[in-house]
PDB file of N, CA and C in Angstrom:
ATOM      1  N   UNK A   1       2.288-117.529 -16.879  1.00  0.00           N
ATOM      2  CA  UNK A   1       2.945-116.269 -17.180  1.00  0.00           C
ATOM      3  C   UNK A   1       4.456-116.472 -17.071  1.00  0.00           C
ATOM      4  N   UNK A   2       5.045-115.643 -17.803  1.00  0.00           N
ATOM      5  CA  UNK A   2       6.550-115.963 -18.327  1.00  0.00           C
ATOM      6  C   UNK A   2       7.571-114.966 -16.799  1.00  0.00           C
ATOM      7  N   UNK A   3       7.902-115.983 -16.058  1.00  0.00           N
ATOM      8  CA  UNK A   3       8.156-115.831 -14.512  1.00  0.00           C
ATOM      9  C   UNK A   3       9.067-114.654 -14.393  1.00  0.00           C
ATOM     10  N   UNK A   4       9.595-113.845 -15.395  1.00  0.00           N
ATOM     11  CA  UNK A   4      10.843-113.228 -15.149  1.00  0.00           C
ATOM     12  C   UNK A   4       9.851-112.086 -15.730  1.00  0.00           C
ATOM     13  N   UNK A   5       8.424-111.941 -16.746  1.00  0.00           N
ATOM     14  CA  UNK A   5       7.369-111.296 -16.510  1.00  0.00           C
ATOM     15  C   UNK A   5       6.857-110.585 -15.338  1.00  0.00           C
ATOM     16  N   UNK A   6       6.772-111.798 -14.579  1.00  0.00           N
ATOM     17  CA  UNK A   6       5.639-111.526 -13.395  1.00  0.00           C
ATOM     18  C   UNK A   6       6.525-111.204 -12.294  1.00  0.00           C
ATOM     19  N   UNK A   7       7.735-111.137 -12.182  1.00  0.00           N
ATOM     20  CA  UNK A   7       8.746-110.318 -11.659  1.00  0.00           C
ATOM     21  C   UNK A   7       8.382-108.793 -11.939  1.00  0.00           C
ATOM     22  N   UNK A   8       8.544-108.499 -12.784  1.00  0.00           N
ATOM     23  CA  UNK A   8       9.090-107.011 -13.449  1.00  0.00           C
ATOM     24  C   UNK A   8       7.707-106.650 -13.089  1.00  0.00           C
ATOM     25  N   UNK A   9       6.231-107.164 -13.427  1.00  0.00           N
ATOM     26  CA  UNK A   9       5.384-106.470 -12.926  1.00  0.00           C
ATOM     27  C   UNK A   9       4.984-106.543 -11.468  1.00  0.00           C
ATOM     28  N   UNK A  10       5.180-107.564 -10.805  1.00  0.00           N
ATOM     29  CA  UNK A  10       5.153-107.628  -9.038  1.00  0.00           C
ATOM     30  C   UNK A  10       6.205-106.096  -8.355  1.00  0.00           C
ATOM     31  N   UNK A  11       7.020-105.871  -8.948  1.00  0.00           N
ATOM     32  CA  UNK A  11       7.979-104.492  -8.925  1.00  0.00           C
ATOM     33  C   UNK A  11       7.162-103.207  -9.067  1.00  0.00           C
ATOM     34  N   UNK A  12       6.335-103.564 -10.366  1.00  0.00           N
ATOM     35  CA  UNK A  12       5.895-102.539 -10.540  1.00  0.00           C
ATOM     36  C   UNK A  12       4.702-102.088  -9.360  1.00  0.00           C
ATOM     37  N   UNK A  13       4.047-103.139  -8.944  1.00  0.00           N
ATOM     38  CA  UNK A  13       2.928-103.169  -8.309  1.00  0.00           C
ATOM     39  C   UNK A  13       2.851-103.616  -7.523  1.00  0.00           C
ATOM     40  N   UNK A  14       4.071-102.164  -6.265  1.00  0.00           N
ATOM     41  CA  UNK A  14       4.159-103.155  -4.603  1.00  0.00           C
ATOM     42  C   UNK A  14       3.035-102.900  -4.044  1.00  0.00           C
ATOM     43  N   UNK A  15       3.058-103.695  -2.923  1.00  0.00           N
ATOM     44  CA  UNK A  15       1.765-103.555  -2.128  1.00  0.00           C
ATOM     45  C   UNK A  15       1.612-102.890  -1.096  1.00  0.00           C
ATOM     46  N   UNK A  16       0.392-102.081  -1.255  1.00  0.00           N
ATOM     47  CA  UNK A  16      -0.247-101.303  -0.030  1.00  0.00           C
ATOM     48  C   UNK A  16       0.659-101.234   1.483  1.00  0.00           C
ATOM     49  N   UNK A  17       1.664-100.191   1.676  1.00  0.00           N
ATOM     50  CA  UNK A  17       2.095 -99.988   3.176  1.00  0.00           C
ATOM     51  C   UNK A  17       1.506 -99.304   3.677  1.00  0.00           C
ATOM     52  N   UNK A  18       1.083 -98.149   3.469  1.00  0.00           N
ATOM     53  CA  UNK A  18       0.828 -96.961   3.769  1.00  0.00           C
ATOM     54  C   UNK A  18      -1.051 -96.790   3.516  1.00  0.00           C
ATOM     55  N   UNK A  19      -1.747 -95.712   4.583  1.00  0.00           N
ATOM     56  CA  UNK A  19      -3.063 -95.870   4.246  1.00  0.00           C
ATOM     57  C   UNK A  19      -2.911 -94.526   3.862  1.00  0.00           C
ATOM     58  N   UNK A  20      -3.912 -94.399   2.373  1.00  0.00           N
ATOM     59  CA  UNK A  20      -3.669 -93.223   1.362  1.00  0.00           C
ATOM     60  C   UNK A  20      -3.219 -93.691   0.367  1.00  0.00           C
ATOM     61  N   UNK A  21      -2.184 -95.004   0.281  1.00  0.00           N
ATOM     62  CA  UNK A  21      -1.394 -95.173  -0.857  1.00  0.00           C
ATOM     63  C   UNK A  21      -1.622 -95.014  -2.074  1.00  0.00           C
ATOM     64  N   UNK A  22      -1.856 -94.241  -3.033  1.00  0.00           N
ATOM     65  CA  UNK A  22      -1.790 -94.641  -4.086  1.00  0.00           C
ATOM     66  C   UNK A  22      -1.224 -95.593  -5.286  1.00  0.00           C
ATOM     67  N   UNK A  23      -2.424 -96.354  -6.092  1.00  0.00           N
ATOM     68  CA  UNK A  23      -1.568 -97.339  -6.872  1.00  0.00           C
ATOM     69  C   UNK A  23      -0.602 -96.708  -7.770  1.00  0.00           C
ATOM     70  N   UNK A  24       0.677 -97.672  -8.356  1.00  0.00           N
ATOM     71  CA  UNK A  24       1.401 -96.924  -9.731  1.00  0.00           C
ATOM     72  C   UNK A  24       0.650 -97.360 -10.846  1.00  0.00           C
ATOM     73  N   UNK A  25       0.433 -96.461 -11.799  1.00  0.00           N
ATOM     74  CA  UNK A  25       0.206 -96.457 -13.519  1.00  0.00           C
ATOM     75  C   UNK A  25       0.992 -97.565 -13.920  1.00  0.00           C
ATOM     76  N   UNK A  26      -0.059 -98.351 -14.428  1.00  0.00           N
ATOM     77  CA  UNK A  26       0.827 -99.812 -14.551  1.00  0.00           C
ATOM     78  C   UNK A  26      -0.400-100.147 -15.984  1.00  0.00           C
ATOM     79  N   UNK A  27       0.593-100.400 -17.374  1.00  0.00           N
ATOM     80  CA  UNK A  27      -0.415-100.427 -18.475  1.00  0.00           C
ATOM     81  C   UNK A  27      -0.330-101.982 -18.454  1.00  0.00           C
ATOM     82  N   UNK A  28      -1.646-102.701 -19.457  1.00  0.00           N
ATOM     83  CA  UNK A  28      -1.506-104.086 -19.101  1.00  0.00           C
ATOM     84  C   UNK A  28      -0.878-104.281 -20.354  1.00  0.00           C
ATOM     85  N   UNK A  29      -0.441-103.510 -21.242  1.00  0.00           N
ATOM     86  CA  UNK A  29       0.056-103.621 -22.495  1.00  0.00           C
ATOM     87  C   UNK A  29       1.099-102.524 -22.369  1.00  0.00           C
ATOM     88  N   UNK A  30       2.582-103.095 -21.788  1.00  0.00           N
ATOM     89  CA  UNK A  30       3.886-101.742 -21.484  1.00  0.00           C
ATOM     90  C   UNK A  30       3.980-100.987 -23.331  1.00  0.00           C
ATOM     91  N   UNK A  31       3.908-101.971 -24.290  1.00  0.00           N
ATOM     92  CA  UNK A  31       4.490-101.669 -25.425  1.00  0.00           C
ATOM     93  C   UNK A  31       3.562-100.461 -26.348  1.00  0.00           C
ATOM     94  N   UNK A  32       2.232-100.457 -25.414  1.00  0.00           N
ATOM     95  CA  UNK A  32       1.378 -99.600 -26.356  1.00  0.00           C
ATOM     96  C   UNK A  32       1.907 -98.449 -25.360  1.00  0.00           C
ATOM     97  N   UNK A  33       1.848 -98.506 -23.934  1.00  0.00           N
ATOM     98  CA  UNK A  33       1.530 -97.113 -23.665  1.00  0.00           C
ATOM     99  C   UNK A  33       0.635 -96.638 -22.855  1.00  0.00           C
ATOM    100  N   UNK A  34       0.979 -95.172 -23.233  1.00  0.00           N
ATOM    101  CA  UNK A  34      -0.187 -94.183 -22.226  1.00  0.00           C
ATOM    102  C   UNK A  34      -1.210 -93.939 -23.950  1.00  0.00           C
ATOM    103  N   UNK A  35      -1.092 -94.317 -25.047  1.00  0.00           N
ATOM    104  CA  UNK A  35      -1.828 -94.110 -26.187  1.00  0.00           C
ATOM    105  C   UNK A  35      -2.645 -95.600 -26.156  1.00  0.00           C
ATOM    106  N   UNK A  36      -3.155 -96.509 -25.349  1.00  0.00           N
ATOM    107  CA  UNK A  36      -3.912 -97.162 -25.151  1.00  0.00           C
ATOM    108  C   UNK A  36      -4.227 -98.101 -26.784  1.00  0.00           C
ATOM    109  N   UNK A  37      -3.701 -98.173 -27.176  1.00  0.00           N
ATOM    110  CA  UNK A  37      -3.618 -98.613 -28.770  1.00  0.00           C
ATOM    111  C   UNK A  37      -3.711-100.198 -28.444  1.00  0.00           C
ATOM    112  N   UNK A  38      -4.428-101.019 -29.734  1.00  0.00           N
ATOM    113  CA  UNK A  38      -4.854-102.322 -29.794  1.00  0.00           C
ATOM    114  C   UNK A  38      -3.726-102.685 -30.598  1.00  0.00           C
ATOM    115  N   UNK A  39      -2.700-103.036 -30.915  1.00  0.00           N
ATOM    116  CA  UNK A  39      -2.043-103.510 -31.777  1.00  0.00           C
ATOM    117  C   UNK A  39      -0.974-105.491 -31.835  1.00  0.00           C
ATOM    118  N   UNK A  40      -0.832-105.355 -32.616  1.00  0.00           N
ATOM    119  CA  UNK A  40      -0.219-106.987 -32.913  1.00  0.00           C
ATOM    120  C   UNK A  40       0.574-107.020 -31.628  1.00  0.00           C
ATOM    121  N   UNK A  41       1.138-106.039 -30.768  1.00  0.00           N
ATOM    122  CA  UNK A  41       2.028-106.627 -29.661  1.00  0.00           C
ATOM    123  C   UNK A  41       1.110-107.427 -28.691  1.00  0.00           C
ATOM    124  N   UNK A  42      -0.242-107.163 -28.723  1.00  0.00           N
ATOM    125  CA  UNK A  42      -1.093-107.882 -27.733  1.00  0.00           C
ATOM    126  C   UNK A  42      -0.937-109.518 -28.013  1.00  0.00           C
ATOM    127  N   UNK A  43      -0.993-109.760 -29.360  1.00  0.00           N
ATOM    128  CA  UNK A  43      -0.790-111.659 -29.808  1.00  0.00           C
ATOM    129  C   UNK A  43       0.880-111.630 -29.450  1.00  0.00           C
ATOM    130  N   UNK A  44       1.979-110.658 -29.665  1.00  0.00           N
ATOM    131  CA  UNK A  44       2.966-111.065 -29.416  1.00  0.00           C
ATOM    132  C   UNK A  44       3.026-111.438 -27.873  1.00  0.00           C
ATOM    133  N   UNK A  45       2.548-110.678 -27.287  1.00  0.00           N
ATOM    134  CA  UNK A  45       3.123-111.082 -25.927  1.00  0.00           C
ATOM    135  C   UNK A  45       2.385-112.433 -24.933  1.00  0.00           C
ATOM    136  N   UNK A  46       0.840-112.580 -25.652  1.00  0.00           N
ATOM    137  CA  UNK A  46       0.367-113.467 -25.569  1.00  0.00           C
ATOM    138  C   UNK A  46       1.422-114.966 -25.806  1.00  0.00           C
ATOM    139  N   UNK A  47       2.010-114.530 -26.993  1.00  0.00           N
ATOM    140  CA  UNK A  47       2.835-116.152 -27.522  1.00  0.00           C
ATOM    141  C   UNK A  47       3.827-116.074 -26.890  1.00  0.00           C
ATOM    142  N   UNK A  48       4.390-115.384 -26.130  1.00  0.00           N
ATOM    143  CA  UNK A  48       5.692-114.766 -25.109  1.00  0.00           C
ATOM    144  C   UNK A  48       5.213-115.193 -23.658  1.00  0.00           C
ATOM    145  N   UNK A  49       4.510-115.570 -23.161  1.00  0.00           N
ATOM    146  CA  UNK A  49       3.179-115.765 -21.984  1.00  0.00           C
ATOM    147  C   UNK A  49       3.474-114.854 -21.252  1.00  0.00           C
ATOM    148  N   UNK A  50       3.278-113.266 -21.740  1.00  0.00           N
ATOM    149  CA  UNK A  50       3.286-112.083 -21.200  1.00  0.00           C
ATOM    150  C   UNK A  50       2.484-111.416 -20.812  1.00  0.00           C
ATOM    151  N   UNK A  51       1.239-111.853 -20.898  1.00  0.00           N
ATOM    152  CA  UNK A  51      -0.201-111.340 -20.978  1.00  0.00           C
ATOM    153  C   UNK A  51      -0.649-111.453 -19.473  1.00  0.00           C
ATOM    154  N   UNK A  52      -1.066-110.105 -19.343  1.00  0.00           N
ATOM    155  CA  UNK A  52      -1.402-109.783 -17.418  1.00  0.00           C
ATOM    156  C   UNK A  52      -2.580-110.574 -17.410  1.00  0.00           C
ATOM    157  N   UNK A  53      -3.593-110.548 -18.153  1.00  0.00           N
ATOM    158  CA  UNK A  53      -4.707-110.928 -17.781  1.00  0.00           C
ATOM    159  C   UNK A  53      -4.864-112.566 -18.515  1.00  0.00           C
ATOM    160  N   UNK A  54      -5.105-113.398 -17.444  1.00  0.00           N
ATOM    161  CA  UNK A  54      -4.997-114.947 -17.338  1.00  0.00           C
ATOM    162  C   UNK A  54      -6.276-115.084 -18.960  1.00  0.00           C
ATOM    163  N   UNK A  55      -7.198-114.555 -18.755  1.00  0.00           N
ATOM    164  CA  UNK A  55      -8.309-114.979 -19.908  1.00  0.00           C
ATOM    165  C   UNK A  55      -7.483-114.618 -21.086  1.00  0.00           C
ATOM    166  N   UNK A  56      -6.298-113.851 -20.982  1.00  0.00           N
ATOM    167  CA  UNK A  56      -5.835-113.395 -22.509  1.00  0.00           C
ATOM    168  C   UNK A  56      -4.801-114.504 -22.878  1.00  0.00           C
ATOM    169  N   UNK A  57      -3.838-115.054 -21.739  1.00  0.00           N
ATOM    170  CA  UNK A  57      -3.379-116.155 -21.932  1.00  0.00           C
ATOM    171  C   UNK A  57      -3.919-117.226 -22.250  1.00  0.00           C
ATOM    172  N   UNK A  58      -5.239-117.637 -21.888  1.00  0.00           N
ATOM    173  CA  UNK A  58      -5.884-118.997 -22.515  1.00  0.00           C
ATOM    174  C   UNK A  58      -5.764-118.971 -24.257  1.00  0.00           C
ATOM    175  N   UNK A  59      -5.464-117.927 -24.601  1.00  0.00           N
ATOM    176  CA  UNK A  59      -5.802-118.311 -26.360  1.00  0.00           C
ATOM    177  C   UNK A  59      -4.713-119.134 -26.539  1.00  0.00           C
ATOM    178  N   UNK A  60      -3.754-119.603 -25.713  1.00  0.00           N
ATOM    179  CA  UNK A  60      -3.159-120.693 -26.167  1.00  0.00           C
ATOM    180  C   UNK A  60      -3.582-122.142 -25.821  1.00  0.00           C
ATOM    181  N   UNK A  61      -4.603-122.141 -24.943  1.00  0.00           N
ATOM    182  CA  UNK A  61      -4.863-123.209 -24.599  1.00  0.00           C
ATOM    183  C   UNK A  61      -5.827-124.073 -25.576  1.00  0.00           C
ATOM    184  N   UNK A  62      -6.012-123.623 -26.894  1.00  0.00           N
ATOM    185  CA  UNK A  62      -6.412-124.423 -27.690  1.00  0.00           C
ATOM    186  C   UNK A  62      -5.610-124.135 -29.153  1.00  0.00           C
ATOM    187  N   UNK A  63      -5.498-125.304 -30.049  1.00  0.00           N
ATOM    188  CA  UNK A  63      -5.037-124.927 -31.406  1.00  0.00           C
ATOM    189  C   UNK A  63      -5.146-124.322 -31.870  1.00  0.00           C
ATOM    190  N   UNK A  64      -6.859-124.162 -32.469  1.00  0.00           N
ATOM    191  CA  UNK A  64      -7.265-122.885 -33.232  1.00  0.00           C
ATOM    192  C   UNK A  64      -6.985-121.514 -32.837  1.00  0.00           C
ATOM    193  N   UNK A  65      -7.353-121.424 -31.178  1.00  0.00           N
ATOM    194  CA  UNK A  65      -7.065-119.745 -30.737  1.00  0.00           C
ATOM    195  C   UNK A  65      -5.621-119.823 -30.850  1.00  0.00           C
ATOM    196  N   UNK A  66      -4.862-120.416 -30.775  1.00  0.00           N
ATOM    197  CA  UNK A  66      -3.093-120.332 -31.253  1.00  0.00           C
ATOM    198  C   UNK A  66      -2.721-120.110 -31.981  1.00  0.00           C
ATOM    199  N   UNK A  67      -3.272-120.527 -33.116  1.00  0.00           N
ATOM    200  CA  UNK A  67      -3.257-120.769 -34.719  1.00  0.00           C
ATOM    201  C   UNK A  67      -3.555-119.177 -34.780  1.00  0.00           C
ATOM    202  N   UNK A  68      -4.782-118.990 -34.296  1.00  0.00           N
ATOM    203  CA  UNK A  68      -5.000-117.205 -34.776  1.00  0.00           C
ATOM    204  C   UNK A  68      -4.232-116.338 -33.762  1.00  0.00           C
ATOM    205  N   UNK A  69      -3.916-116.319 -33.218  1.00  0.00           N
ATOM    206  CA  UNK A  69      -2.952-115.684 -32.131  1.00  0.00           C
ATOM    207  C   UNK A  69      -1.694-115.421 -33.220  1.00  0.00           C
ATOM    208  N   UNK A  70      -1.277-116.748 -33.747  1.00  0.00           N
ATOM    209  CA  UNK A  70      -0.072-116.558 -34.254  1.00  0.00           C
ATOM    210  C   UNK A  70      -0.096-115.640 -35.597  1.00  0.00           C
ATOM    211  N   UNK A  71      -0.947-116.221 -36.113  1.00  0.00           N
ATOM    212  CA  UNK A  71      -1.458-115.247 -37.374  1.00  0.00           C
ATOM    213  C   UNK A  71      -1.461-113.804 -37.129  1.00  0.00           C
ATOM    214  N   UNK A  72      -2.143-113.101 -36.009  1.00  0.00           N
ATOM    215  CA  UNK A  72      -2.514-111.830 -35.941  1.00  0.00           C
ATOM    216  C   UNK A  72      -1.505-111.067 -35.215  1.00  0.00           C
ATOM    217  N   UNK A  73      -0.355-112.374 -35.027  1.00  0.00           N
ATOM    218  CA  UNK A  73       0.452-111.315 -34.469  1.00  0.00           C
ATOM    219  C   UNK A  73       1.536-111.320 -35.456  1.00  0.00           C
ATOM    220  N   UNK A  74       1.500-112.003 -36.068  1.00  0.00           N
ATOM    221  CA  UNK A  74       2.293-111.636 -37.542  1.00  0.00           C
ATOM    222  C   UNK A  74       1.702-110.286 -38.370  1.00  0.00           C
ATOM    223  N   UNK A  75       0.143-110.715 -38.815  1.00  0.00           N
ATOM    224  CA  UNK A  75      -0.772-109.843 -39.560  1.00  0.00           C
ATOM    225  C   UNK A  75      -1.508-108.964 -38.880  1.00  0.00           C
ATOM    226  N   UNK A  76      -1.010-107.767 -38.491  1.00  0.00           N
ATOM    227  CA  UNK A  76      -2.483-106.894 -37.823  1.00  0.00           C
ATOM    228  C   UNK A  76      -3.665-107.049 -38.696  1.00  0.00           C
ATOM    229  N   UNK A  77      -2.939-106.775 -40.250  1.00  0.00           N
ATOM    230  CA  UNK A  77      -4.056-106.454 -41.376  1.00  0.00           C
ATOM    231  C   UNK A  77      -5.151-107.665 -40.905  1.00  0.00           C
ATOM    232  N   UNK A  78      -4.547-108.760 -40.613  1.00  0.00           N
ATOM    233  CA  UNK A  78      -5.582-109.648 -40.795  1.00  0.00           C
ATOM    234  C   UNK A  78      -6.701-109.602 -39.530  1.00  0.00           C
ATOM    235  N   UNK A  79      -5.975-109.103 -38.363  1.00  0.00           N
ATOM    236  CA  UNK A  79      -7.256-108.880 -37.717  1.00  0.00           C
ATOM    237  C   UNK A  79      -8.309-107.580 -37.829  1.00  0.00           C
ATOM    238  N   UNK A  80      -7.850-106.628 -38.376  1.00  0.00           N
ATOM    239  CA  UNK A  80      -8.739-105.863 -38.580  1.00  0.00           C
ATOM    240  C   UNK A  80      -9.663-106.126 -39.161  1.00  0.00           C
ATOM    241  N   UNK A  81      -9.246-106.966 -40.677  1.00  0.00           N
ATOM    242  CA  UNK A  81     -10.548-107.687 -41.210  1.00  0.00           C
ATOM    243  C   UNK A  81     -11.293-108.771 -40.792  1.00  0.00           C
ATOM    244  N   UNK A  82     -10.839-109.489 -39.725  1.00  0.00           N
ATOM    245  CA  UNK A  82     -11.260-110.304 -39.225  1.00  0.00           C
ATOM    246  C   UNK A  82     -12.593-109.413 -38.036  1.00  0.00           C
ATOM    247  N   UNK A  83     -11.807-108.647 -37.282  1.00  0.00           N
ATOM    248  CA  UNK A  83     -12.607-107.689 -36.577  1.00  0.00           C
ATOM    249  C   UNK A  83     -13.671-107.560 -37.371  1.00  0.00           C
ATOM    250  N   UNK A  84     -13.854-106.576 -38.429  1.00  0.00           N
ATOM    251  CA  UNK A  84     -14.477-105.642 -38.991  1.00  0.00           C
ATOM    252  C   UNK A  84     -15.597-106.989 -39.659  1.00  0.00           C
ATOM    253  N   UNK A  85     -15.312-108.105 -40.499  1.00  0.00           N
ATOM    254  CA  UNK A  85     -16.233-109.150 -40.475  1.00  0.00           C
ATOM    255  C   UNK A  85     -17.369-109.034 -39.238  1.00  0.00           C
ATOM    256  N   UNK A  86     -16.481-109.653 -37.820  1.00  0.00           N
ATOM    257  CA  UNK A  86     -17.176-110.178 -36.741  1.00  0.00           C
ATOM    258  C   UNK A  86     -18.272-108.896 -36.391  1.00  0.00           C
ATOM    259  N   UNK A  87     -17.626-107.967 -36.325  1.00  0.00           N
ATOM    260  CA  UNK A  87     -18.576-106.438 -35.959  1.00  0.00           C
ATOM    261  C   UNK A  87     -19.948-106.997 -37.206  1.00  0.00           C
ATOM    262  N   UNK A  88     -19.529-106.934 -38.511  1.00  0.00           N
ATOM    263  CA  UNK A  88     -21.073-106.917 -39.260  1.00  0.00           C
ATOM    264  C   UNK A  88     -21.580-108.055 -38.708  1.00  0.00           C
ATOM    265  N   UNK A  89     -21.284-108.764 -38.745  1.00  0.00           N
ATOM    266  CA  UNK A  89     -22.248-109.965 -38.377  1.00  0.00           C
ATOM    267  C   UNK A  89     -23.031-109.823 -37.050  1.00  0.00           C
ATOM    268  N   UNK A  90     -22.508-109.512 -36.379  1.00  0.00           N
ATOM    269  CA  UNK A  90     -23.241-109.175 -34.350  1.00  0.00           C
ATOM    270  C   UNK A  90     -24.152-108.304 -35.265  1.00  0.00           C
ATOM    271  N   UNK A  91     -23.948-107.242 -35.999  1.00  0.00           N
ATOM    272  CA  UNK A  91     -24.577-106.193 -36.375  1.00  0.00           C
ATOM    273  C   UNK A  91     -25.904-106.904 -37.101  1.00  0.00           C
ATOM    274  N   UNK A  92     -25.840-108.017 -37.443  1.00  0.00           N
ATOM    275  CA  UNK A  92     -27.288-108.397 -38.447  1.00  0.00           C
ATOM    276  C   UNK A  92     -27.961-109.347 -37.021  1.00  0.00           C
ATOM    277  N   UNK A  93     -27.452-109.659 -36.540  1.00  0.00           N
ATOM    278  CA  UNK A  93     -28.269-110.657 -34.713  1.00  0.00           C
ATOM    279  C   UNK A  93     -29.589-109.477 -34.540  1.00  0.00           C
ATOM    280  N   UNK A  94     -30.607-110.118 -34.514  1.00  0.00           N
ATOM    281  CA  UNK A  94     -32.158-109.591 -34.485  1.00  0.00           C
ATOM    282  C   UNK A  94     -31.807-109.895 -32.458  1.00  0.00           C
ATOM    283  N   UNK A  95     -32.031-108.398 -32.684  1.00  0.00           N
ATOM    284  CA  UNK A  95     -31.208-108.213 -30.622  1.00  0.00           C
ATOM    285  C   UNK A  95     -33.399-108.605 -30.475  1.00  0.00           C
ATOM    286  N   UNK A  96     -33.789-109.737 -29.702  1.00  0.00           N
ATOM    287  CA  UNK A  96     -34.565-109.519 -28.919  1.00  0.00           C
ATOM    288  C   UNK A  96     -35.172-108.230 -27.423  1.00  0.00           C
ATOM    289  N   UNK A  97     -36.116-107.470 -27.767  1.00  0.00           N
ATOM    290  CA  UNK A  97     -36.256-106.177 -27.161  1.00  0.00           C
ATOM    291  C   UNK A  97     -37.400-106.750 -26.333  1.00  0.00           C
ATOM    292  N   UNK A  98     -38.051-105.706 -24.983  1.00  0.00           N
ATOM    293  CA  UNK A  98     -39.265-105.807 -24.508  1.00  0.00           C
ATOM    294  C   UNK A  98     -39.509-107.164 -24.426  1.00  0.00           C
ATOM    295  N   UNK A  99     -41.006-107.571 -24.725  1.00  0.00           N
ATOM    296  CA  UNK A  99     -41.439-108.488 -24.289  1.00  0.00           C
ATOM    297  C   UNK A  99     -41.236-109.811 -24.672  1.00  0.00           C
ATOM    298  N   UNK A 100     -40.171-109.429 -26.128  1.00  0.00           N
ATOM    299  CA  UNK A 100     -39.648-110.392 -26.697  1.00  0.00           C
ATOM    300  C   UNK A 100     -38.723-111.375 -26.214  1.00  0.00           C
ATOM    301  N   UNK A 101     -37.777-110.958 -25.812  1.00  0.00           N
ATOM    302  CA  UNK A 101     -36.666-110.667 -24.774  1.00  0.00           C
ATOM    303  C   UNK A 101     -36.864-111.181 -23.260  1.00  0.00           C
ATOM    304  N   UNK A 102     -36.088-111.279 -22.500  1.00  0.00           N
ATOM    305  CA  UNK A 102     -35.606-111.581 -21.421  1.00  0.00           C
ATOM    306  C   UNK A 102     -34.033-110.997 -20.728  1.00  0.00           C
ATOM    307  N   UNK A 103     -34.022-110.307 -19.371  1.00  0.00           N
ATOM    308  CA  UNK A 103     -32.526-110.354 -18.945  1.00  0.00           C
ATOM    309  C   UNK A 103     -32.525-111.667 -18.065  1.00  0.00           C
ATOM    310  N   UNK A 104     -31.225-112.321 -18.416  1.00  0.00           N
ATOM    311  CA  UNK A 104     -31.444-113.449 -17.293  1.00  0.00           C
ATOM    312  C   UNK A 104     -30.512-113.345 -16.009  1.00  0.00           C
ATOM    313  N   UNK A 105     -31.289-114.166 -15.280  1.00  0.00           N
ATOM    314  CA  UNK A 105     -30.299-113.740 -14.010  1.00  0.00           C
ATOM    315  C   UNK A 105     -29.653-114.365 -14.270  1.00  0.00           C
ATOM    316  N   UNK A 106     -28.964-115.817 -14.764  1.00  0.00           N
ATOM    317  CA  UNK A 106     -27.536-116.275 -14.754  1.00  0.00           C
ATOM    318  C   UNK A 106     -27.966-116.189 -16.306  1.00  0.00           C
ATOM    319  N   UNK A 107     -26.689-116.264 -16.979  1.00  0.00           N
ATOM    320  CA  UNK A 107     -26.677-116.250 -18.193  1.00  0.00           C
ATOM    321  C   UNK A 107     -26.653-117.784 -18.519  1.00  0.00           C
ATOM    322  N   UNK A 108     -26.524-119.016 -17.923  1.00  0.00           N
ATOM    323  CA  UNK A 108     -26.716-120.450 -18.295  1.00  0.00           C
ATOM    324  C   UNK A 108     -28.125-120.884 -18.641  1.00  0.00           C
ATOM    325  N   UNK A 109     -29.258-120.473 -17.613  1.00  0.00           N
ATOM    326  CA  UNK A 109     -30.395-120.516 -17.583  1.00  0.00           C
ATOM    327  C   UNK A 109     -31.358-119.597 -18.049  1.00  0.00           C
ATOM    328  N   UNK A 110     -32.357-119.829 -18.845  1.00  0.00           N
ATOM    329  CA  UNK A 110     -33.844-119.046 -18.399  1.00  0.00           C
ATOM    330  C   UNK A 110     -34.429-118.833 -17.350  1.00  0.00           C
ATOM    331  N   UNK A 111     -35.025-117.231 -17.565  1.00  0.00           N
ATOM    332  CA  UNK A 111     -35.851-117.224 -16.114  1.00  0.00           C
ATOM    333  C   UNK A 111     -37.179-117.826 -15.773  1.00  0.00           C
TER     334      UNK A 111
END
């Protein structure tokens, strides 16, 4: 994370003195808001290593997720269609039900 980042949010989010304390309203995306909106600033700040949450920073840790990082934060258009692809497709996955099916207790293994 981009250190002069993790400043400004360590500020935002002092720690517990007081018992009662309430936390501050702290968005993990400052640029969207209290309107909670998905937009291209999420890949920007990703390529900025601005991103609160460490799993959102890994998309740089490989080419390809970089490669599309960079893309979508140029192109929203392009992730929407990219989105809207990935949605149909999950959408045609024959979801195993009942007895067909299994929940597993770890998701590595069968039960």
């Amino acid at each position: 994370m981009n250190k002069s980042f993790l400043s400004e949010m360590a500020n935002k989010c002092p720690p517990r003195t007081k018992k009662g304390q309430t936390d501050p309203l702290v968005y993990l995306n400052p640029d969207s808001g209290s309107n909670h909106s998905f937009t291209s600033s999420f890949y920007s700040r990703v390529l900025s290593n601005k991103s609160v949450l460490e799993v959102d920073q890994q998309l740089l840790y490989n080419d390809d997720t970089k490669q599309i990082s960079e893309e979508f934060s140029e192109s929203f258009e392009d992730f929407r269609k990219s989105f809207a692809l990935s949605m149909s497709k999950m959408g045609s996955i024959n979801v195993l039900t009942k007895n067909e099916g299994e929940i597993r207790r770890d998701c590595r293994r069968r039960n």
